[in-house]
C-alpha atoms as a PDB file:
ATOM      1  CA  UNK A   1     -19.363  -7.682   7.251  1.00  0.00           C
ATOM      2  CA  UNK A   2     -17.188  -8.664   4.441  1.00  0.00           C
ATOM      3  CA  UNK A   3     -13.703  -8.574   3.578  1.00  0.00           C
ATOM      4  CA  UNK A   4     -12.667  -7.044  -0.379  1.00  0.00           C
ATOM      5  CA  UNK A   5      -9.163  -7.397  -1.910  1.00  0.00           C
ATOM      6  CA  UNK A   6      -7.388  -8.165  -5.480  1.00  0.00           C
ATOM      7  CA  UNK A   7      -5.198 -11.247  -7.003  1.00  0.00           C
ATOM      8  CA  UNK A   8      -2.254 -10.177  -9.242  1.00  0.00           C
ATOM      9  CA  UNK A   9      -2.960 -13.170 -11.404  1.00  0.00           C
ATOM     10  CA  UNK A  10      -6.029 -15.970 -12.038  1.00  0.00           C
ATOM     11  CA  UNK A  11      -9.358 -14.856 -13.386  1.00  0.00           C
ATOM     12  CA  UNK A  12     -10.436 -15.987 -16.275  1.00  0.00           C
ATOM     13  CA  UNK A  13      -7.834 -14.668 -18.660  1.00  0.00           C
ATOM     14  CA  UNK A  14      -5.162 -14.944 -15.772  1.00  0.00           C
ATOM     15  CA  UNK A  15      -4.906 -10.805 -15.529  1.00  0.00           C
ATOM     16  CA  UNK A  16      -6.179 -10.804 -11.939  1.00  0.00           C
ATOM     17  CA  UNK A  17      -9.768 -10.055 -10.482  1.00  0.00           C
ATOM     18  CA  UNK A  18     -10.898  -8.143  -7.269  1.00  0.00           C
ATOM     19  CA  UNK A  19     -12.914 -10.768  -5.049  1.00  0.00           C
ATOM     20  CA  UNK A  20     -15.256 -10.134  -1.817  1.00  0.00           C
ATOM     21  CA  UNK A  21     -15.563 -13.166   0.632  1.00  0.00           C
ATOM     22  CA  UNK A  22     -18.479 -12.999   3.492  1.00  0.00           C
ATOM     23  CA  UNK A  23     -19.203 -14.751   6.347  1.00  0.00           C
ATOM     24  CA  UNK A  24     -21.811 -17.628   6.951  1.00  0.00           C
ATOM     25  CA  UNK A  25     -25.294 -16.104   7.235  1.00  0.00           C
ATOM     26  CA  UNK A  26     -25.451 -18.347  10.723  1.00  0.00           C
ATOM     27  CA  UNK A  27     -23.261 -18.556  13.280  1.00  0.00           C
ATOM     28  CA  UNK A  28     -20.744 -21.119  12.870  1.00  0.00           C
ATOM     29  CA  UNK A  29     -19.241 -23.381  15.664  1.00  0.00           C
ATOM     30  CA  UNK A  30     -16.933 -25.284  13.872  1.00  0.00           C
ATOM     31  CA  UNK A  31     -12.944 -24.074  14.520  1.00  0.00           C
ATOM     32  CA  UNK A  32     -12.549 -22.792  11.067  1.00  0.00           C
ATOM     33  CA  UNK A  33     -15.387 -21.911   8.668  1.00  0.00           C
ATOM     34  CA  UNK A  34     -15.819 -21.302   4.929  1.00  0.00           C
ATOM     35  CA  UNK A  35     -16.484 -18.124   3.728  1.00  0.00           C
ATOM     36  CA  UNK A  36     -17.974 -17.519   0.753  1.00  0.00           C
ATOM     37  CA  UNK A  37     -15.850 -15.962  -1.871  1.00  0.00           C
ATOM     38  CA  UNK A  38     -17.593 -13.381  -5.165  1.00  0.00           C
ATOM     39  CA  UNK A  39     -15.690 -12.387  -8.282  1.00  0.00           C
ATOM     40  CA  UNK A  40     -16.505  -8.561  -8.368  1.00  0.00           C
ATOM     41  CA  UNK A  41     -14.408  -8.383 -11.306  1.00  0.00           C
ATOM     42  CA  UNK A  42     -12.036 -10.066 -13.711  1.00  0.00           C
ATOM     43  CA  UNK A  43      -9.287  -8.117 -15.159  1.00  0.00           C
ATOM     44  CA  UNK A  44      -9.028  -8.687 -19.324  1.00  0.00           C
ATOM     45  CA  UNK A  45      -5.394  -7.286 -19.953  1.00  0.00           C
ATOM     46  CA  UNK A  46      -6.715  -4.187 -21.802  1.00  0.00           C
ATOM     47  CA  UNK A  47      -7.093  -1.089 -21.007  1.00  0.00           C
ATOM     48  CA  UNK A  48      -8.731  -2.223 -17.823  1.00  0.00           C
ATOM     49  CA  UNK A  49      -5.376  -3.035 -16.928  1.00  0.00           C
ATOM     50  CA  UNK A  50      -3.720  -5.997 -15.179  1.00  0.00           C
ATOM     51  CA  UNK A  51      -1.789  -7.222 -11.897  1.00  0.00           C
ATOM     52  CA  UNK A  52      -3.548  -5.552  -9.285  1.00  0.00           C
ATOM     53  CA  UNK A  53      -1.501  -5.703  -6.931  1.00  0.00           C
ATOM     54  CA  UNK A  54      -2.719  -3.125  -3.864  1.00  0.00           C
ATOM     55  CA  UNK A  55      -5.128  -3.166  -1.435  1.00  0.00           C
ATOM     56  CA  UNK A  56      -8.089  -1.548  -1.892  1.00  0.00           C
ATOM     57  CA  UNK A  57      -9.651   1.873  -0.511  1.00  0.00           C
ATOM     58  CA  UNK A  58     -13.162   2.574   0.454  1.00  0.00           C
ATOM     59  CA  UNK A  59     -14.798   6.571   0.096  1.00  0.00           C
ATOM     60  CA  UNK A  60     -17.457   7.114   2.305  1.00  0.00           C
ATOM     61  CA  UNK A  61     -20.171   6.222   0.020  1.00  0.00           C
ATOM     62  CA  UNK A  62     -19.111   2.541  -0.165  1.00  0.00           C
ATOM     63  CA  UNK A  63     -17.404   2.893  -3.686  1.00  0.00           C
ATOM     64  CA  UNK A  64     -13.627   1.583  -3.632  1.00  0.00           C
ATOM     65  CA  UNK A  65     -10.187   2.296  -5.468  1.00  0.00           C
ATOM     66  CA  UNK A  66      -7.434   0.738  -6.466  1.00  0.00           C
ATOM     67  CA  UNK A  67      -4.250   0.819  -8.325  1.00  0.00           C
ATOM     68  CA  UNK A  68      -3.211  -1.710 -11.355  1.00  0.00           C
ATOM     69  CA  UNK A  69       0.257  -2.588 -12.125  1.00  0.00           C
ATOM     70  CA  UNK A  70      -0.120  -2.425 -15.657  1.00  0.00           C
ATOM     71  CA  UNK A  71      -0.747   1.532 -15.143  1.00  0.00           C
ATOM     72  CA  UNK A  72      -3.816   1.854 -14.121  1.00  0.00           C
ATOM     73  CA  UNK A  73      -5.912   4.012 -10.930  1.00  0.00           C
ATOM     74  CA  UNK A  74      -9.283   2.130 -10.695  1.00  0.00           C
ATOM     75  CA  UNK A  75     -12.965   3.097  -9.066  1.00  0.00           C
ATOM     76  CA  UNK A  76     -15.334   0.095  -8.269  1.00  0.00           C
ATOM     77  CA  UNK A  77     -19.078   1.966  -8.029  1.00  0.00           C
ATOM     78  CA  UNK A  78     -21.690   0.133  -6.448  1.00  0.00           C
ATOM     79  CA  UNK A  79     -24.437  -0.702  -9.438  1.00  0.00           C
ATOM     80  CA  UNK A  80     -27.830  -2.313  -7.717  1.00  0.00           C
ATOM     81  CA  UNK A  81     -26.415  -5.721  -6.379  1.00  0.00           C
ATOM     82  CA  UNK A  82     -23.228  -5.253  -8.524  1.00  0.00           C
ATOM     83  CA  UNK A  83     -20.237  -3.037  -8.946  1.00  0.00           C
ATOM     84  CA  UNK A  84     -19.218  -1.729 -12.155  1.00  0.00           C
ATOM     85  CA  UNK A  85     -15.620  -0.932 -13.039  1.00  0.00           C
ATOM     86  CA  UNK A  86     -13.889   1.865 -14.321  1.00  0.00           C
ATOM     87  CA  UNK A  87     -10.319   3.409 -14.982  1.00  0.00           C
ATOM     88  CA  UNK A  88      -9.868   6.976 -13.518  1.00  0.00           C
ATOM     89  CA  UNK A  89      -6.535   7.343 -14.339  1.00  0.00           C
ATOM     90  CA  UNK A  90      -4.077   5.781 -16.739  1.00  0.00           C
ATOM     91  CA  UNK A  91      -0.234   6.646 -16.294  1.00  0.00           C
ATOM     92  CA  UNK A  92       1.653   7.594 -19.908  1.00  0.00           C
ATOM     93  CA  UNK A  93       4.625   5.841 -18.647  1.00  0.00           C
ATOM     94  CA  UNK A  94       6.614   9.369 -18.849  1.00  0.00           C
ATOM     95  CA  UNK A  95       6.499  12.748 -16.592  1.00  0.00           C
ATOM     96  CA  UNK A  96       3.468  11.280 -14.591  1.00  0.00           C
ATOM     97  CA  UNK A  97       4.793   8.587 -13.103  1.00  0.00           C
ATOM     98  CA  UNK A  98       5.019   4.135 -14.290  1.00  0.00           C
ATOM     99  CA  UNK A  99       3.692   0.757 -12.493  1.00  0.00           C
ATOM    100  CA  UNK A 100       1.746   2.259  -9.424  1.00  0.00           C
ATOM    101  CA  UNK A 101       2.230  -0.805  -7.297  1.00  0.00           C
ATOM    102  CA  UNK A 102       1.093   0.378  -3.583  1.00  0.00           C
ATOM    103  CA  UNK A 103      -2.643   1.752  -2.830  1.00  0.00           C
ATOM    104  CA  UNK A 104      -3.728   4.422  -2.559  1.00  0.00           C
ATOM    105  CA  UNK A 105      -4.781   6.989   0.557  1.00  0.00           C
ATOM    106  CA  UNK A 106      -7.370  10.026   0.872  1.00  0.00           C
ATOM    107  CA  UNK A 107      -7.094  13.615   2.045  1.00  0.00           C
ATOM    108  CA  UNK A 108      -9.991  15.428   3.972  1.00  0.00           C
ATOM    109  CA  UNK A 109     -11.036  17.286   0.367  1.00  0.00           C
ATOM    110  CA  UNK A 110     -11.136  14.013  -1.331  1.00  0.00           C
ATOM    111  CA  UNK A 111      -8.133  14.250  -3.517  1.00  0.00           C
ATOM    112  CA  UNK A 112      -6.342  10.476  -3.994  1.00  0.00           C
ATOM    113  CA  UNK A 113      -2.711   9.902  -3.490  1.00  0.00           C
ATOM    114  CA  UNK A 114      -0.182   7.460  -4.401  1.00  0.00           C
ATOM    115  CA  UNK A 115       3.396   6.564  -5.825  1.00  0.00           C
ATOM    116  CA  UNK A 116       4.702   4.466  -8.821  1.00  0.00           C
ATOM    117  CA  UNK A 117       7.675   2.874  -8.684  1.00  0.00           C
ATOM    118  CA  UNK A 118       8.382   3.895 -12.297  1.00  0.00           C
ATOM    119  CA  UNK A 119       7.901   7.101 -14.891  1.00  0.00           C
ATOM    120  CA  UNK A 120       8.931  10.776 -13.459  1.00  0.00           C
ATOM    121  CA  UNK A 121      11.727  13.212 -14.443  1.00  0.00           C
ATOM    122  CA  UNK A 122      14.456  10.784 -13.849  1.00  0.00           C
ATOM    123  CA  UNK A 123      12.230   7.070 -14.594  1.00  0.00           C
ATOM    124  CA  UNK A 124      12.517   6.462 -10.954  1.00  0.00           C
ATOM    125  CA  UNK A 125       8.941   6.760  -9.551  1.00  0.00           C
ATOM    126  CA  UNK A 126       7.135   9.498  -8.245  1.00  0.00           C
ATOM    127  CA  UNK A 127       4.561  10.253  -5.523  1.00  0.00           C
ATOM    128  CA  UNK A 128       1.427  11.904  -7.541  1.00  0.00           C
ATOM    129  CA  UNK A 129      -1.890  12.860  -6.477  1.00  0.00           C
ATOM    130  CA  UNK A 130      -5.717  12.201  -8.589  1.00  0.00           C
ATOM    131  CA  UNK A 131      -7.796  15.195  -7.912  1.00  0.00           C
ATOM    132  CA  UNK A 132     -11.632  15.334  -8.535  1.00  0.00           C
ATOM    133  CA  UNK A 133     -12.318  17.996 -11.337  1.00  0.00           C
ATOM    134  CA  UNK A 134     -15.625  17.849 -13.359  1.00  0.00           C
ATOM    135  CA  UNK A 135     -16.557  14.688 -13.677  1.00  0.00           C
ATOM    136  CA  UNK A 136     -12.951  13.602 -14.246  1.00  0.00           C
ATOM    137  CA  UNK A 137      -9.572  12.722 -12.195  1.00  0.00           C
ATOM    138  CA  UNK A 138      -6.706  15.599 -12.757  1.00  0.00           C
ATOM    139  CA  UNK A 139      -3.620  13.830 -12.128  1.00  0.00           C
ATOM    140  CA  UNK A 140      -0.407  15.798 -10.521  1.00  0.00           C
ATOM    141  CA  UNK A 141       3.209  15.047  -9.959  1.00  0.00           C
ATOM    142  CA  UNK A 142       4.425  16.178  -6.484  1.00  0.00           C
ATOM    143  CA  UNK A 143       7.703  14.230  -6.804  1.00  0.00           C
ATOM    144  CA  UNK A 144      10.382  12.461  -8.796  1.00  0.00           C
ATOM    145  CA  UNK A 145      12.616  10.485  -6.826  1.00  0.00           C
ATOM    146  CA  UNK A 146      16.333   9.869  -7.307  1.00  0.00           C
ATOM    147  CA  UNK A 147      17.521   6.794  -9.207  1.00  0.00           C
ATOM    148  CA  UNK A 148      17.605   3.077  -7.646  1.00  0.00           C
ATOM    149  CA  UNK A 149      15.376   4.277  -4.376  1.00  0.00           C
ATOM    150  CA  UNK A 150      12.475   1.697  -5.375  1.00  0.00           C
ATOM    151  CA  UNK A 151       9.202   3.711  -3.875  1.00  0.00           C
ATOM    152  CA  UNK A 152       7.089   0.527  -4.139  1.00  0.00           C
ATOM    153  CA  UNK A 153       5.066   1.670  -0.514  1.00  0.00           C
ATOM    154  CA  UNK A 154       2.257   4.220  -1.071  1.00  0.00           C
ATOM    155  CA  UNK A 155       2.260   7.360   1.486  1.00  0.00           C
ATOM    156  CA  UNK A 156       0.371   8.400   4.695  1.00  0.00           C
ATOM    157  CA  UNK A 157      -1.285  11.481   5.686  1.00  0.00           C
ATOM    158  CA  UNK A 158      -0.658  12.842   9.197  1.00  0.00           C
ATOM    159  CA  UNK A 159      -3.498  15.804  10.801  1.00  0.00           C
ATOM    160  CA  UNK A 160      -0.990  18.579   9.461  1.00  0.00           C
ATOM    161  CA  UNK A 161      -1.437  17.418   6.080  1.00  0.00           C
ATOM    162  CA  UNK A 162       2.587  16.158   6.003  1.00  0.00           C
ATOM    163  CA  UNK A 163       3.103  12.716   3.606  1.00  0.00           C
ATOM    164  CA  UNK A 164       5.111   9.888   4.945  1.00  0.00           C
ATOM    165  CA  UNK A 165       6.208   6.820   2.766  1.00  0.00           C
ATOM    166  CA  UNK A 166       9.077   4.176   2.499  1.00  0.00           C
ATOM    167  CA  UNK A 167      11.569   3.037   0.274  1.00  0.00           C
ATOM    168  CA  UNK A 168      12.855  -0.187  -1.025  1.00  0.00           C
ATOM    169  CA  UNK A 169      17.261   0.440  -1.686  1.00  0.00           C
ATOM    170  CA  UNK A 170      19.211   2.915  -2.015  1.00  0.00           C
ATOM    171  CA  UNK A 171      19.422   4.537   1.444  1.00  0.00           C
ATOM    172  CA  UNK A 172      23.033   4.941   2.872  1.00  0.00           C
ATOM    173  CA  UNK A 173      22.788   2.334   5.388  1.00  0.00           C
ATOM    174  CA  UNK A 174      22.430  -0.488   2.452  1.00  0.00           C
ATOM    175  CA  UNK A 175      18.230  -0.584   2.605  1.00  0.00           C
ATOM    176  CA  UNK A 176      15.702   1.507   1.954  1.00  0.00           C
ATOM    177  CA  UNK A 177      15.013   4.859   3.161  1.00  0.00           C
ATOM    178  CA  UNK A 178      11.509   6.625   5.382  1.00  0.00           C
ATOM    179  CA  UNK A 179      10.642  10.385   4.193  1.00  0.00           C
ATOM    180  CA  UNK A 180       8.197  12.745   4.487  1.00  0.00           C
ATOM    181  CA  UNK A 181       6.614  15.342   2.175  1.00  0.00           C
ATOM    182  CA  UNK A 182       5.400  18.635   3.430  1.00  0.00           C
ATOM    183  CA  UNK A 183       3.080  21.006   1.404  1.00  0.00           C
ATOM    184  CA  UNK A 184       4.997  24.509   1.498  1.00  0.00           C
ATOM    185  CA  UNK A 185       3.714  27.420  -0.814  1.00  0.00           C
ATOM    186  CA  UNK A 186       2.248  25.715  -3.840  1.00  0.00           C
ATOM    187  CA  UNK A 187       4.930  22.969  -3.788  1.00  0.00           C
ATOM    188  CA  UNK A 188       5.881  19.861  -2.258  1.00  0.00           C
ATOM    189  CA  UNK A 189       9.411  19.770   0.216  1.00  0.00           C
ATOM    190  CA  UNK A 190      11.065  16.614   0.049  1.00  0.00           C
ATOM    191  CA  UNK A 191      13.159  15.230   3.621  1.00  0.00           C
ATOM    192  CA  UNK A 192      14.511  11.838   4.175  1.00  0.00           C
ATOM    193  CA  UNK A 193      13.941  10.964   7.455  1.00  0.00           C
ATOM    194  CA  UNK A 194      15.690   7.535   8.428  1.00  0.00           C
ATOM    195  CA  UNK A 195      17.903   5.273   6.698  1.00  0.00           C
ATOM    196  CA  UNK A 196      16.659   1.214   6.865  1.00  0.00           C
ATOM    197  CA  UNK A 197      18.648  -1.866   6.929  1.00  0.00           C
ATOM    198  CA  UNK A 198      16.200  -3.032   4.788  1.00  0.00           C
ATOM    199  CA  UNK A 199      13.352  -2.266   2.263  1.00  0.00           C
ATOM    200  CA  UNK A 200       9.860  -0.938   3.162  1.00  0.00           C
ATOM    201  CA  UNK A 201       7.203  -2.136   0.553  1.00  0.00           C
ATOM    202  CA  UNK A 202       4.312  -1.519   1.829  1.00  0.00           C
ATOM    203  CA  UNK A 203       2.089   1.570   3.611  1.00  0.00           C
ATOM    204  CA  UNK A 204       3.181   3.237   6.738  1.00  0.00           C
ATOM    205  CA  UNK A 205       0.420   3.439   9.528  1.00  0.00           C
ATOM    206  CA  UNK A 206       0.429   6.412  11.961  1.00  0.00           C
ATOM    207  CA  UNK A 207      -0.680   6.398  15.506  1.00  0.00           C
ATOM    208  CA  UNK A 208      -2.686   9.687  17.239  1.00  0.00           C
ATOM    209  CA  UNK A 209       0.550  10.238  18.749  1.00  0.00           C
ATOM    210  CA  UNK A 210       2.657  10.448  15.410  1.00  0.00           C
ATOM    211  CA  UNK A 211       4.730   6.974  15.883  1.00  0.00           C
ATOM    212  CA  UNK A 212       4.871   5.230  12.467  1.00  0.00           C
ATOM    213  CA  UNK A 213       4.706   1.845  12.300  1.00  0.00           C
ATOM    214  CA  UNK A 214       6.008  -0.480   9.238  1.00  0.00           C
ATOM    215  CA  UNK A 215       7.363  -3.573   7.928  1.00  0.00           C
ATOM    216  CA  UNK A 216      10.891  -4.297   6.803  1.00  0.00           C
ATOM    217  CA  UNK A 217      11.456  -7.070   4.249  1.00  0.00           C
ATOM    218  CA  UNK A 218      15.116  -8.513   3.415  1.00  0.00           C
ATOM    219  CA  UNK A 219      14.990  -9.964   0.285  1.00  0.00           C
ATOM    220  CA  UNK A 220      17.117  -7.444  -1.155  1.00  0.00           C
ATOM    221  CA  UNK A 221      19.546  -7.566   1.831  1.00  0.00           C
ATOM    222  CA  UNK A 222      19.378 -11.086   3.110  1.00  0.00           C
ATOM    223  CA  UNK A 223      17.348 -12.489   6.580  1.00  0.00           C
ATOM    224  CA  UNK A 224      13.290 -12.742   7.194  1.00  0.00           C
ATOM    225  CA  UNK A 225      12.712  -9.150   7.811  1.00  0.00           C
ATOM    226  CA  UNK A 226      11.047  -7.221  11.044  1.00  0.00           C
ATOM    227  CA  UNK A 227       7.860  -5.073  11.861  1.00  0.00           C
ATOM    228  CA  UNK A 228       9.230  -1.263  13.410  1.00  0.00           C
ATOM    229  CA  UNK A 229       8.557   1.631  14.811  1.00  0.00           C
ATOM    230  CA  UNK A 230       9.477   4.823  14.034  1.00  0.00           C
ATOM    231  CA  UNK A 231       9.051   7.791  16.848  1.00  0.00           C
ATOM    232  CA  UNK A 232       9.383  11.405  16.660  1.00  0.00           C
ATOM    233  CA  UNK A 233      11.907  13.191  18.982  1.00  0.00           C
ATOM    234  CA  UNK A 234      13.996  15.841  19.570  1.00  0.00           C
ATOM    235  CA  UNK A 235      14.006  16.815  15.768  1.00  0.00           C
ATOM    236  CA  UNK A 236      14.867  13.580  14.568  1.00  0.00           C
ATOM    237  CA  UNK A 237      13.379   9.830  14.268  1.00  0.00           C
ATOM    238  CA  UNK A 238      13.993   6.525  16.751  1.00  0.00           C
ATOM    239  CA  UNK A 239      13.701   3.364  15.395  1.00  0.00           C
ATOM    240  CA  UNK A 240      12.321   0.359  17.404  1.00  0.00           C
ATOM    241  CA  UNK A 241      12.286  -3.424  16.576  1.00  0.00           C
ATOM    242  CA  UNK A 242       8.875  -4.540  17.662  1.00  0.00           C
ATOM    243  CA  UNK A 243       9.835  -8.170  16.207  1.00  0.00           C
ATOM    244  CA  UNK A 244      12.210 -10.276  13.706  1.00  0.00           C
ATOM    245  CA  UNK A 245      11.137 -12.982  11.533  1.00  0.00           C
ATOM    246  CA  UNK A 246      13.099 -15.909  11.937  1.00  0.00           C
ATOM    247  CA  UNK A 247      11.486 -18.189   9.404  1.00  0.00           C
ATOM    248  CA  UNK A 248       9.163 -20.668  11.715  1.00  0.00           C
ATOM    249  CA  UNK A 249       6.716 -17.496  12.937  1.00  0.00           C
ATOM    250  CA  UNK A 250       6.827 -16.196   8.969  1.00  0.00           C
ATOM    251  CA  UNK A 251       9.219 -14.283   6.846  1.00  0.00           C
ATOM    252  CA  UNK A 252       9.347 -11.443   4.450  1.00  0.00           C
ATOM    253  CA  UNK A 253       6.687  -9.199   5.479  1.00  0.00           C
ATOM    254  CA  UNK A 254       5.505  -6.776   2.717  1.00  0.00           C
ATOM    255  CA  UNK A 255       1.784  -5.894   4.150  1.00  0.00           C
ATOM    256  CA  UNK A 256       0.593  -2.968   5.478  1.00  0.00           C
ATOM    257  CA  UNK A 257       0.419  -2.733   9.310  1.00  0.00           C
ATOM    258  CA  UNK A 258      -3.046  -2.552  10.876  1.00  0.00           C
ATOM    259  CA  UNK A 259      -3.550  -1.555  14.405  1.00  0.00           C
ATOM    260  CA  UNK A 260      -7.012  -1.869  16.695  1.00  0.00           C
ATOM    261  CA  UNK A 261      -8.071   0.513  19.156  1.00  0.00           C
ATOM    262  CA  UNK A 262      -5.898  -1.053  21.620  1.00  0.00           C
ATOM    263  CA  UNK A 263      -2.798  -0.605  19.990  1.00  0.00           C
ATOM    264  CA  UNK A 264      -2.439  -4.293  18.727  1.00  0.00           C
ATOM    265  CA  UNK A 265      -0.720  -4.533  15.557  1.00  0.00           C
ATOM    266  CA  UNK A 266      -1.591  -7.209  12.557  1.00  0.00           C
ATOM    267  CA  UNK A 267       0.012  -7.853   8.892  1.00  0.00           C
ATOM    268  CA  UNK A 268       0.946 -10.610   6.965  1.00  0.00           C
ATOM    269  CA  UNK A 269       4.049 -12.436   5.708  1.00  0.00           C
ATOM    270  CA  UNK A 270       4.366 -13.752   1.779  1.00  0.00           C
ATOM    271  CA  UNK A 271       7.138 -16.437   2.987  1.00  0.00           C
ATOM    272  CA  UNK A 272       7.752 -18.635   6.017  1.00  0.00           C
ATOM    273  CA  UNK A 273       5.306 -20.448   9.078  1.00  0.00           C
ATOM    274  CA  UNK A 274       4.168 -24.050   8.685  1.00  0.00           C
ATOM    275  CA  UNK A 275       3.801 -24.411   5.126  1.00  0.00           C
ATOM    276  CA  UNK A 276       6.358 -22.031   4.380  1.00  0.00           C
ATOM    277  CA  UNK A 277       4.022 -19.950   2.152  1.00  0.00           C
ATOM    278  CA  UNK A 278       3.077 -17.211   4.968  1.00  0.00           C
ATOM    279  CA  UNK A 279       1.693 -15.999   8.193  1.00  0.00           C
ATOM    280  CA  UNK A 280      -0.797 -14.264   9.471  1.00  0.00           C
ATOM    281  CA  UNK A 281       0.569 -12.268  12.734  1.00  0.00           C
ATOM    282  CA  UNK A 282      -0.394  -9.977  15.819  1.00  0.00           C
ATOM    283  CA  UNK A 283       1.527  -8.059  18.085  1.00  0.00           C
ATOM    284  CA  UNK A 284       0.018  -7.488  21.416  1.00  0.00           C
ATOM    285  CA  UNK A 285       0.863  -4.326  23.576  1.00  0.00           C
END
């Protein structure tokens, strides 16, 4: 077992680096025990990129992607008892989209999807897709969004093949917005489906029963932020407050929400808790 993920700065050059940390080869008794942390790989500010900011995503063969926020799409491929790094996609900063700053998410063909919060017909972001094609990544545009919505969250597939993703401002009840894109006929439809309070930054999750789950920061609009529920019914969308930050238990929460096969949900704060510098949380069914 190990657990992968990026820094948006430090390295040696300060750029960023994606790091692996693993467990003690023995059992350890102690309360809390050191894991051993491995540069994979330091970002140099050039066209490698820098600031990687997402998560990463694992293929099936054990090779990862990730996104840059410099403008980069990146593939780690395992390389004996190393990785090697490449760039599979670099953004032009125009009709293709700017700063992808969520991760990214797979379909069943393979085909990698994501948003930048930048770049598109209007500069405003754009939801775009990296298809396989000879050795090389095609990229696609399958939306622009309108100014001042801040798509900084990547998107979710549901079984139908439908995107979901979140929104940061802009959404007429002062925060961000929830909407869904539906492949119709060679195109992409656009819906909004729910208006926040606050700002979504960060990857929906979906339950087998099609609930979304998310988090809600309010630095834009003022308080510690909330982790919610979204549910599907009678045409529209219900939204549920599964629990609100008040500062001491963390604040600001910007992670993706992960969920175990018994419905327990975990994420992360970036503010608040003990040393006022973030939590680590669960919610328990």
């Amino acid at each position: 077992m190990a657990l992968y993920g990026t820094t948006a700065g430090g390295g040696t050059l300060g750029f960023g680096a994606i790091f692996r940390l693993t467990p003690p080869p023995t059992i350890c008794h102690a309360i809390s025990c050191p894991w051993t942390e491995t540069l994979l790989y330091q970002f140099q500010g050039g066209s490698d990129g820098d600031s990687p900011i997402s998560e990463v995503l694992f293929d099936q063969t054990g090779n990862f992607y990730g996104t840059v926020e410099g403008g980069e799409v990146y593939k780690m491929t395992r390389s004996g008892a190393g990785w090697t790094y490449s760039v599979i996609h670099t953004f032009n900063g125009g009709g293709d989209g700017s700063r992808p700053f969520a991760g990214l998410t797979f379909d069943q063909a393979g085909n990698l999807y994501g948003t930048t919060w930048l770049g598109g017909a209007q500069n405003f972001g754009t939801v775009y897709e990296l298809m396989p094609s000879g050795g090389s990544w095609q990229e696609s545009t399958l939306h622009s969004f309108d100014p001042y919505l801040s798509p900084y969250a990547g998107v979710t597939f549901d079984p139908a093949g439908n995107l979901y993703g979140g929104t940061a401002a802009n959404g007429s009840a002062g925060g961000g917005t929830i909407y869904e894109l539906s492949p119709a006929s060679g195109r992409w439809d656009f819906a909004t489906l729910y208006n926040l309070g606050d700002s979504t930054l960060a990857n929906l999750t979906m339950d087998s029963a099609g609930n979304l789950y998310g988090t809600a920061s309010s630095s834009f609009t003022g308080g510690c932020g909330e982790v919610y529920e979204l549910t599907p019914r009678d045409g529209s969308w219900v939204y549920t407050t599964l629990h609100s930050f008040q500062g001491s238990d963390g604040c600001q929460p910007m992670s993706t929400v992960l969920m175990d096969t018994n419905g327990d949900l975990f994420g992360t704060t970036t503010q608040g808790g003990t040393h006022y510098v973030g939590v680590i949380w669960e919610i328990t069914r």
